[in-house]
Protein backbone atom coordinates (compact mmCIF):
# COMPACT_ATOMS: atom_id res chain seq x y z
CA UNK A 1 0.00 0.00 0.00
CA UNK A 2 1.48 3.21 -1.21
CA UNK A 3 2.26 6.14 1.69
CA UNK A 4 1.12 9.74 1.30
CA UNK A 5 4.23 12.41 1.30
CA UNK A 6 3.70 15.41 2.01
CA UNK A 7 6.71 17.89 0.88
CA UNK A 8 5.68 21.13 2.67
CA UNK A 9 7.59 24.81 3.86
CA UNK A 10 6.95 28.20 4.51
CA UNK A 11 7.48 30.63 1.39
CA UNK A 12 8.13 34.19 -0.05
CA UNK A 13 6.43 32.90 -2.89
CA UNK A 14 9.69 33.30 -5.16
CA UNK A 15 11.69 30.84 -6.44
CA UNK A 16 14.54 30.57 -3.69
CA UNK A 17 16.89 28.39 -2.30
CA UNK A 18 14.80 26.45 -0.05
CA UNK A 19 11.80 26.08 -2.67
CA UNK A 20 13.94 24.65 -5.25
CA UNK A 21 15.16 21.69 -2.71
CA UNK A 22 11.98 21.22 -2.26
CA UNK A 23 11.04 20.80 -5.65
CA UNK A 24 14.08 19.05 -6.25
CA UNK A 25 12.84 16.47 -3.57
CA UNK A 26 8.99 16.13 -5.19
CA UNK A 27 10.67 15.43 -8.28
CA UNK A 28 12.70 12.71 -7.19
CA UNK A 29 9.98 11.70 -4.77
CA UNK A 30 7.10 10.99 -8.01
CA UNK A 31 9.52 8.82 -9.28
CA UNK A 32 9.25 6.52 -6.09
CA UNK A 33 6.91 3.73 -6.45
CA UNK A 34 5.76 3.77 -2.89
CA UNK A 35 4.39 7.05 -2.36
CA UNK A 36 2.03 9.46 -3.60
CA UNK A 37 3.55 12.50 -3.49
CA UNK A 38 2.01 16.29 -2.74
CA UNK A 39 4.35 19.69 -2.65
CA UNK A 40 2.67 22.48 -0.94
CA UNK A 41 4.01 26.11 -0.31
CA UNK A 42 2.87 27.75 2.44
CA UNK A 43 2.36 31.19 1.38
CA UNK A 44 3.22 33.53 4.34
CA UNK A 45 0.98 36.77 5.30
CA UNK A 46 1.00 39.54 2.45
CA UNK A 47 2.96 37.34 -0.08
CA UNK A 48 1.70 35.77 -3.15
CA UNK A 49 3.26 33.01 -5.39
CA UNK A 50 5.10 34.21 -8.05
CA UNK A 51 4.58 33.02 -11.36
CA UNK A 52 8.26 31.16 -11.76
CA UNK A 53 7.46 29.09 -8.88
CA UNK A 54 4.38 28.25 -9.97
CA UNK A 55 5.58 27.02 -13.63
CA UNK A 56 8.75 25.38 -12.05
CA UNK A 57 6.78 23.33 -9.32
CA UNK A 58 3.59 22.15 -11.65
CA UNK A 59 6.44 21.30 -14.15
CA UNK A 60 7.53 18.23 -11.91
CA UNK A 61 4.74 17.36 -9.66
CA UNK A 62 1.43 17.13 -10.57
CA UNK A 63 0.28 18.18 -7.07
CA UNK A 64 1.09 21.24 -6.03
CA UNK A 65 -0.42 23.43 -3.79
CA UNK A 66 -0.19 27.29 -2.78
CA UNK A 67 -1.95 27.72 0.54
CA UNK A 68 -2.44 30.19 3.45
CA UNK A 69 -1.49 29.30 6.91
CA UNK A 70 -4.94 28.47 8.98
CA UNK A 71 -6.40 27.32 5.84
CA UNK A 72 -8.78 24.72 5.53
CA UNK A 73 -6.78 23.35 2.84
CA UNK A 74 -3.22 23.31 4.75
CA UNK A 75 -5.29 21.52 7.52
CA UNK A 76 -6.14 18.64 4.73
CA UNK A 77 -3.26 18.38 3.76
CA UNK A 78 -1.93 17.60 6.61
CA UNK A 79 -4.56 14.77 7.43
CA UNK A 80 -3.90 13.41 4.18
CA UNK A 81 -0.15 12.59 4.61
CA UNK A 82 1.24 10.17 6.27
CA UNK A 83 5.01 11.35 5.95
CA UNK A 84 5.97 15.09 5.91
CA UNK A 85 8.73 16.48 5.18
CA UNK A 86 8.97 19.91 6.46
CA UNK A 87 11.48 22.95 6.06
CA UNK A 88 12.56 24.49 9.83
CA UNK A 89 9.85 23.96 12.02
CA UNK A 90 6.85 26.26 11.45
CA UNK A 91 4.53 25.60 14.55
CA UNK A 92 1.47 25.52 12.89
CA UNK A 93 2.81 22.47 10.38
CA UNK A 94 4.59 20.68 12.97
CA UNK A 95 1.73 20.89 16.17
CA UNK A 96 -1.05 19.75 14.25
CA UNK A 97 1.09 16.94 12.33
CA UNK A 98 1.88 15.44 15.67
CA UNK A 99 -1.59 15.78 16.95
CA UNK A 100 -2.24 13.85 14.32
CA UNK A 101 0.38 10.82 15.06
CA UNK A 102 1.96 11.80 11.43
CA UNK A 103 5.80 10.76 11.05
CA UNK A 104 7.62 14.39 10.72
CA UNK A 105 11.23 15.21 9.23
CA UNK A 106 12.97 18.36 9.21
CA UNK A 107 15.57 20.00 7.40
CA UNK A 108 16.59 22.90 9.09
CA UNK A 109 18.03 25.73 6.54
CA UNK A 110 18.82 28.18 9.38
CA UNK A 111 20.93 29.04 12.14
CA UNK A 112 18.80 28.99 15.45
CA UNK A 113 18.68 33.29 16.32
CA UNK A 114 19.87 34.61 19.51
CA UNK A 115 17.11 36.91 20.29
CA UNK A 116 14.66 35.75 23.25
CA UNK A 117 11.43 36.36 21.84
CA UNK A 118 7.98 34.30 21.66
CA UNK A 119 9.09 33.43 18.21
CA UNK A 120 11.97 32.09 18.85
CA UNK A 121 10.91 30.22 21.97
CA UNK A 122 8.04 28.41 20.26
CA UNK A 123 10.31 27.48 17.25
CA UNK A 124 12.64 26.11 19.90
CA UNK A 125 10.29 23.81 21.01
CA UNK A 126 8.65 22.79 17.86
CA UNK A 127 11.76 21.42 17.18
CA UNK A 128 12.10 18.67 19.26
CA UNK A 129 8.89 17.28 17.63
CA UNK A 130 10.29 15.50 14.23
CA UNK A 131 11.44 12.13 14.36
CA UNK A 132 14.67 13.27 12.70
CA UNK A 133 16.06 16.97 12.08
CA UNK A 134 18.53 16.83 9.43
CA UNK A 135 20.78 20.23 9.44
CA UNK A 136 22.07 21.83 6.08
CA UNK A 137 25.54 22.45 7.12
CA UNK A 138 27.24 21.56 10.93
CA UNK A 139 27.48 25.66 11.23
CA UNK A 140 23.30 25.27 11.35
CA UNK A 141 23.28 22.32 13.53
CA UNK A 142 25.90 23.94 15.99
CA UNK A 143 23.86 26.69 16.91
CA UNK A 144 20.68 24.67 17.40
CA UNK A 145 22.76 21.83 19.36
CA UNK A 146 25.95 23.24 20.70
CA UNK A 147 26.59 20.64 22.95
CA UNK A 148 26.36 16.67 22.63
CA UNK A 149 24.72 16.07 19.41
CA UNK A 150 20.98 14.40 19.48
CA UNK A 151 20.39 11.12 18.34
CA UNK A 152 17.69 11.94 16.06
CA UNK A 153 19.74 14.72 14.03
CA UNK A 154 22.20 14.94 11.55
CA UNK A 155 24.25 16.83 8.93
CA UNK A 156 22.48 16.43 5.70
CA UNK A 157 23.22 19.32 3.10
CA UNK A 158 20.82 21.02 1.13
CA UNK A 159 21.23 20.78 -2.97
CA UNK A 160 18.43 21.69 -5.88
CA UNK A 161 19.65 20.78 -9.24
CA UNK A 162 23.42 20.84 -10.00
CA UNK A 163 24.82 22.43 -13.38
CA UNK A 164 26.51 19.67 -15.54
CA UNK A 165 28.08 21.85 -18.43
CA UNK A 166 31.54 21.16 -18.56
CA UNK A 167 34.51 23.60 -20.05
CA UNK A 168 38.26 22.37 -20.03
CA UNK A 169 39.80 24.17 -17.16
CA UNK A 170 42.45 25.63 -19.71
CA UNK A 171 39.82 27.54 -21.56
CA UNK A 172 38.05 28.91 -18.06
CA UNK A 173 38.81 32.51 -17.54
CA UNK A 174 38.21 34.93 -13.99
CA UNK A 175 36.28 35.60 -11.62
CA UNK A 176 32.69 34.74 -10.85
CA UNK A 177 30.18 36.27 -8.39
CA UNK A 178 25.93 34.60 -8.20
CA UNK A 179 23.45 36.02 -6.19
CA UNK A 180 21.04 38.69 -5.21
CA UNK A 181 22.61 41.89 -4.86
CA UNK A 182 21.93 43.09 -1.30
CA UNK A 183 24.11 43.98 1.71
CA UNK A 184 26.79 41.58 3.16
CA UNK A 185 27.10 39.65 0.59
CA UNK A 186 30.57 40.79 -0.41
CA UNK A 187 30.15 42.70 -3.73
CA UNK A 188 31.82 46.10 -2.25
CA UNK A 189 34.53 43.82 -1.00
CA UNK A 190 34.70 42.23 -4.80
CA UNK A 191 35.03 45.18 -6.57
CA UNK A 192 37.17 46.79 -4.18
CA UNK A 193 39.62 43.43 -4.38
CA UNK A 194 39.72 43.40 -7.96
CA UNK A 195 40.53 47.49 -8.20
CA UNK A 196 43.42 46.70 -5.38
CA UNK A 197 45.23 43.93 -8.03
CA UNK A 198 44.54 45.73 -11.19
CA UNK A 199 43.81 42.66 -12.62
CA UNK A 200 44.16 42.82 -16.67
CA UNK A 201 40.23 42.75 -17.43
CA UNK A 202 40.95 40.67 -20.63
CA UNK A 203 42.73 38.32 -19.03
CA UNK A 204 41.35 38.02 -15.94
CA UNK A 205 36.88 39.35 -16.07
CA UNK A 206 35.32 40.04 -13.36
CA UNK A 207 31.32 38.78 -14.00
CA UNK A 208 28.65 39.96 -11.24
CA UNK A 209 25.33 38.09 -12.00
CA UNK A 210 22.12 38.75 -10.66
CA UNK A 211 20.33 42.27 -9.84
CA UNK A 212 19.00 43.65 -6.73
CA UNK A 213 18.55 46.47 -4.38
CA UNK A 214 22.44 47.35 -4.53
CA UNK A 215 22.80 47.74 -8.13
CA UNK A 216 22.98 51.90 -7.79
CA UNK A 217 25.70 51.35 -4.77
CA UNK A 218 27.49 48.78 -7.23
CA UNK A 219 27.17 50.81 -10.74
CA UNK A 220 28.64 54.03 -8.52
CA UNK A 221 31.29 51.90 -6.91
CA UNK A 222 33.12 50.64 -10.38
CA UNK A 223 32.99 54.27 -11.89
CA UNK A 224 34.76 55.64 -8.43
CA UNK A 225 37.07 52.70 -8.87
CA UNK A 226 37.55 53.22 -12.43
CA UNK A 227 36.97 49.69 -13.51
CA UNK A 228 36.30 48.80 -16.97
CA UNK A 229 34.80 45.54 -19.01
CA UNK A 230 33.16 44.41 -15.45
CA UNK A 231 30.38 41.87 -16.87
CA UNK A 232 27.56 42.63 -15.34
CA UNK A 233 24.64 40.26 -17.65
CA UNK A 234 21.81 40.74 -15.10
CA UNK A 235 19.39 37.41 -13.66
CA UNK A 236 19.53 35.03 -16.39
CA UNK A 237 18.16 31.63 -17.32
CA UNK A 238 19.59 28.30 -15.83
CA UNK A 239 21.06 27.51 -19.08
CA UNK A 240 22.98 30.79 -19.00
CA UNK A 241 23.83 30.34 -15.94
CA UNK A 242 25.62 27.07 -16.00
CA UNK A 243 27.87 28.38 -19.03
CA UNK A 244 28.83 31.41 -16.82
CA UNK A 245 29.52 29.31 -13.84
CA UNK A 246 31.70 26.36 -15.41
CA UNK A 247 33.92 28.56 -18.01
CA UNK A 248 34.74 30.62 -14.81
CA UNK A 249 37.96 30.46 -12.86
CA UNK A 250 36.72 30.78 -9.94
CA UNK A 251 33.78 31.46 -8.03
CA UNK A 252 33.78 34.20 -5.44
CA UNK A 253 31.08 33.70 -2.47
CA UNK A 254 32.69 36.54 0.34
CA UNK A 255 29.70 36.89 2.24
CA UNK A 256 29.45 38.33 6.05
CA UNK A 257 25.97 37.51 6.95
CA UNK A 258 26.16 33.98 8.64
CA UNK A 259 25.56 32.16 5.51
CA UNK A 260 23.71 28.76 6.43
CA UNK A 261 25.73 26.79 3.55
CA UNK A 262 25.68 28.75 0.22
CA UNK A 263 24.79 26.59 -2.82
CA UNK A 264 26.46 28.66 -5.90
CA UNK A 265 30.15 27.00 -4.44
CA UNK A 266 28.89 23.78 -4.32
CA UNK A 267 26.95 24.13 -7.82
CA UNK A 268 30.25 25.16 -8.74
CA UNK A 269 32.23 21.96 -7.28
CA UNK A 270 29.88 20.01 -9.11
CA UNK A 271 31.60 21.52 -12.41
CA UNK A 272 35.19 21.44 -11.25
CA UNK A 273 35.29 25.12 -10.56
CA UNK A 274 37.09 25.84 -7.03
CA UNK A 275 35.65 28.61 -5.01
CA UNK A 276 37.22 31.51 -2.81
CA UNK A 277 34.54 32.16 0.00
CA UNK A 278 34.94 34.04 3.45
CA UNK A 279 35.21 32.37 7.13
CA UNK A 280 31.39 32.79 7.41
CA UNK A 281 29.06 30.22 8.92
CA UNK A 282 28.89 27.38 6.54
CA UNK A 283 30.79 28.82 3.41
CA UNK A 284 33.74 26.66 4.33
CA UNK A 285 32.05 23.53 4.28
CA UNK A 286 29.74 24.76 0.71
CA UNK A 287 33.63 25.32 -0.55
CA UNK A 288 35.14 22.36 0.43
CA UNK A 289 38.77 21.27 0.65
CA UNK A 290 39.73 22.61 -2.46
CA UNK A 291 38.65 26.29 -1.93
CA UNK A 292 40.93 29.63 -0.63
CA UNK A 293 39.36 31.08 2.61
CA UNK A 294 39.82 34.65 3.13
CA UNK A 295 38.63 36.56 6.24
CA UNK A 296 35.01 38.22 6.15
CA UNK A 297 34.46 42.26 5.22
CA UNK A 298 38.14 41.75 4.72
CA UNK A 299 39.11 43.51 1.15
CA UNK A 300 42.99 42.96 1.50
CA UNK A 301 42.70 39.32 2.73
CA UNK A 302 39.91 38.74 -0.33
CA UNK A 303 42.83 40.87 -2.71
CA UNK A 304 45.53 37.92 -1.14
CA UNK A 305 43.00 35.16 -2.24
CA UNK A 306 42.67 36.73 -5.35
CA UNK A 307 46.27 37.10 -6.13
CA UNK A 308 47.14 33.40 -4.97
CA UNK A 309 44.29 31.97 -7.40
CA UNK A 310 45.82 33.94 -10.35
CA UNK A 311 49.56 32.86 -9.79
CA UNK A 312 48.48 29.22 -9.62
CA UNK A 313 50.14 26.89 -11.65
CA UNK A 314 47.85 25.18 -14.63
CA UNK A 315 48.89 21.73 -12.75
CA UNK A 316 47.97 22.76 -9.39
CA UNK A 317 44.46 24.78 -10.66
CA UNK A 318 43.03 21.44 -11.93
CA UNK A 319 44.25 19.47 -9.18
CA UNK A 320 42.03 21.96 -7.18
CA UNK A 321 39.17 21.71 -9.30
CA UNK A 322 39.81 18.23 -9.57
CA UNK A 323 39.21 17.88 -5.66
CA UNK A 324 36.31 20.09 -5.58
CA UNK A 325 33.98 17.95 -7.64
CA UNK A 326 35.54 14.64 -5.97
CA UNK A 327 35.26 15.27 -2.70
CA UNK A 328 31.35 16.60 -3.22
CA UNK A 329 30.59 13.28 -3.51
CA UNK A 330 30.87 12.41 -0.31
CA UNK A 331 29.84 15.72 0.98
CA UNK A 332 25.87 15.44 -0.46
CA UNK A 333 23.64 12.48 0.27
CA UNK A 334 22.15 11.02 -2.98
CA UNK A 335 18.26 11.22 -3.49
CA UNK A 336 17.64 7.83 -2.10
CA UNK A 337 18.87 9.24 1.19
CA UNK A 338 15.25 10.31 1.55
CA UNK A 339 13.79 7.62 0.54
CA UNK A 340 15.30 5.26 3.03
CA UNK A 341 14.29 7.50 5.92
CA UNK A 342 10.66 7.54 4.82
CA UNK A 343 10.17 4.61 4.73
CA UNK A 344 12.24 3.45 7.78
């Protein structure tokens, strides 16, 4: 007798980080014999699901629901499953699902916050509800359980769908920054890294994808620094995206904002392309072995990375990309991870 699995977060309503692991998960849930598989978006107050979302989601499941929280239709949802697998720990998921005697997992995409609030306390104590917490990165799962580790949790990184495209690392050229344009998340300290090595643009570009809030700070910042050629394409498609990423040199992820893991350096490990990302939460791990670590808001430690990855030897630049992509194997847990659990 086939199980009901019920994929189900909190959302924006855009297409983020932690909605396309979930999709990735329905996807390779429907293929799974066993279950019958629902993905459901929780739409939080004043938000509405954006139409990207919707087209990527109904692309790969063929049940896929966009509902309020207190809806009638979240609560039948949730008497319809008999698995969920829920992002954090949203109260209002995770109380009624135990009510209910349903079998809960969580993956846990952020660090527990400091502040001692309501919020925070009830999230603290939804928590302890699943029957296993899997954390995206050990920076995550230290700050929800600094001390001895429980039994019922574990490291489990997050992924979506990795870029294949392949270019010879002979023919990759620069430097590589993906993301949303907003504070902390090291695009002064880019520019300002690049303008301290004057770099040869031709031989070394500097490509800034994405758009966002910081674009003005960003466009004023390269004309006081009196950069030229910096690439600067915009958002674009996936396809687009994956040529950018794996004809790169290296991709540069210097945040300062506690990243949970940061997915662009593993997508990049997955095409041999090494990363240069800051001390900051779980960057290190997203990096991997192979990656240089420079200190975060730090422009002349970022400059030093910088400097090292361009005097590299062509020998000892594909050895590095060579590690990145090996050792990801057994940094992610394959699709049938999942699987197992639910049905454990």
């Amino acid at each position: 007798m086939k199980k009901n699995l019920l994929i189900i977060g909190s959302s924006q309503g855009v297409y983020g980080g932690i909605e396309a692991y979930m999709i990735a998960l329905a996807e390779a849930a429907s293929a799974w014999e066993e279950f019958n598989v629902k993905l459901c978006f929780k739409i939080v107050k004043g938000a509405e699901p954006v139409e990207n979302l919707v087209k990527s989601a109904e692309a790969i499941c063929k049940d896929v629901y966009f509902v309020k929280r207190g809806s009638k239709e979240l609560v039948k949802l949730l008497a319809w499953a008999d698995v969920m697998h829920v992002q954090n720990m949203p109260p209002d998921i995770v109380f009624p699902a135990r009510l209910m005697a349903k079998k809960v997992f969580l993956t846990v995409h952020n660090r527990r916050l400091s502040e001692f609030n309501l919020h925070n306390l009830i999230w603290r104590f939804s928590i302890q509800f699943a029957d296993r917490r899997w954390y995206n990165s050990n920076f995550v799962w230290g700050t929800w359980e600094a001390g001895k580790k429980s039994s019922k949790s574990d490291c489990v990184p997050t992924v979506c769908r990795l870029p294949t495209s392949w270019c010879p690392p002979e023919k990759r050229k620069g430097f590589l920054f993906v993301g949303r344009w907003i504070e902390n998340k090291g695009i002064q300290e880019i520019l300002k890294a690049y303008a301290l090595n004057g770099f040869d643009s031709k031989e070394h570009p500097l490509t800034l994808l994405g758009d966002g809030p910081l674009k003005p700070v960003v466009l004023s910042l390269i004309n006081e620094l009196n950069l030229k050629n910096v690439i600067m394409p915009g958002f674009v498609d996936d396809a687009q995206k994956q040529k950018y990423m794996s004809s790169t040199r290296w991709l540069l992820a210097p945040a300062r904002t506690q990243e949970d893991l940061g997915l662009t350096p593993i997508e990049a490990r997955n095409v041999g392309v090494p990363s240069i990302v800051t001390r900051d939460g779980g960057l290190p791990e997203a990096g991997g072995q192979a990656s240089l670590i420079a200190e975060p808001g730090n422009v002349e430690d970022l400059a030093r990375c910088m400097r090292i990855a361009v005097a590299m030897t062509e020998e000892e630049y594909q050895n590095r990309g060579k590690l990145a992509k090996e050792t990801l194997v057994n940094f992610l847990k394959p699709m049938d991870f999942y699987r197992q659990a639910y049905t454990a």
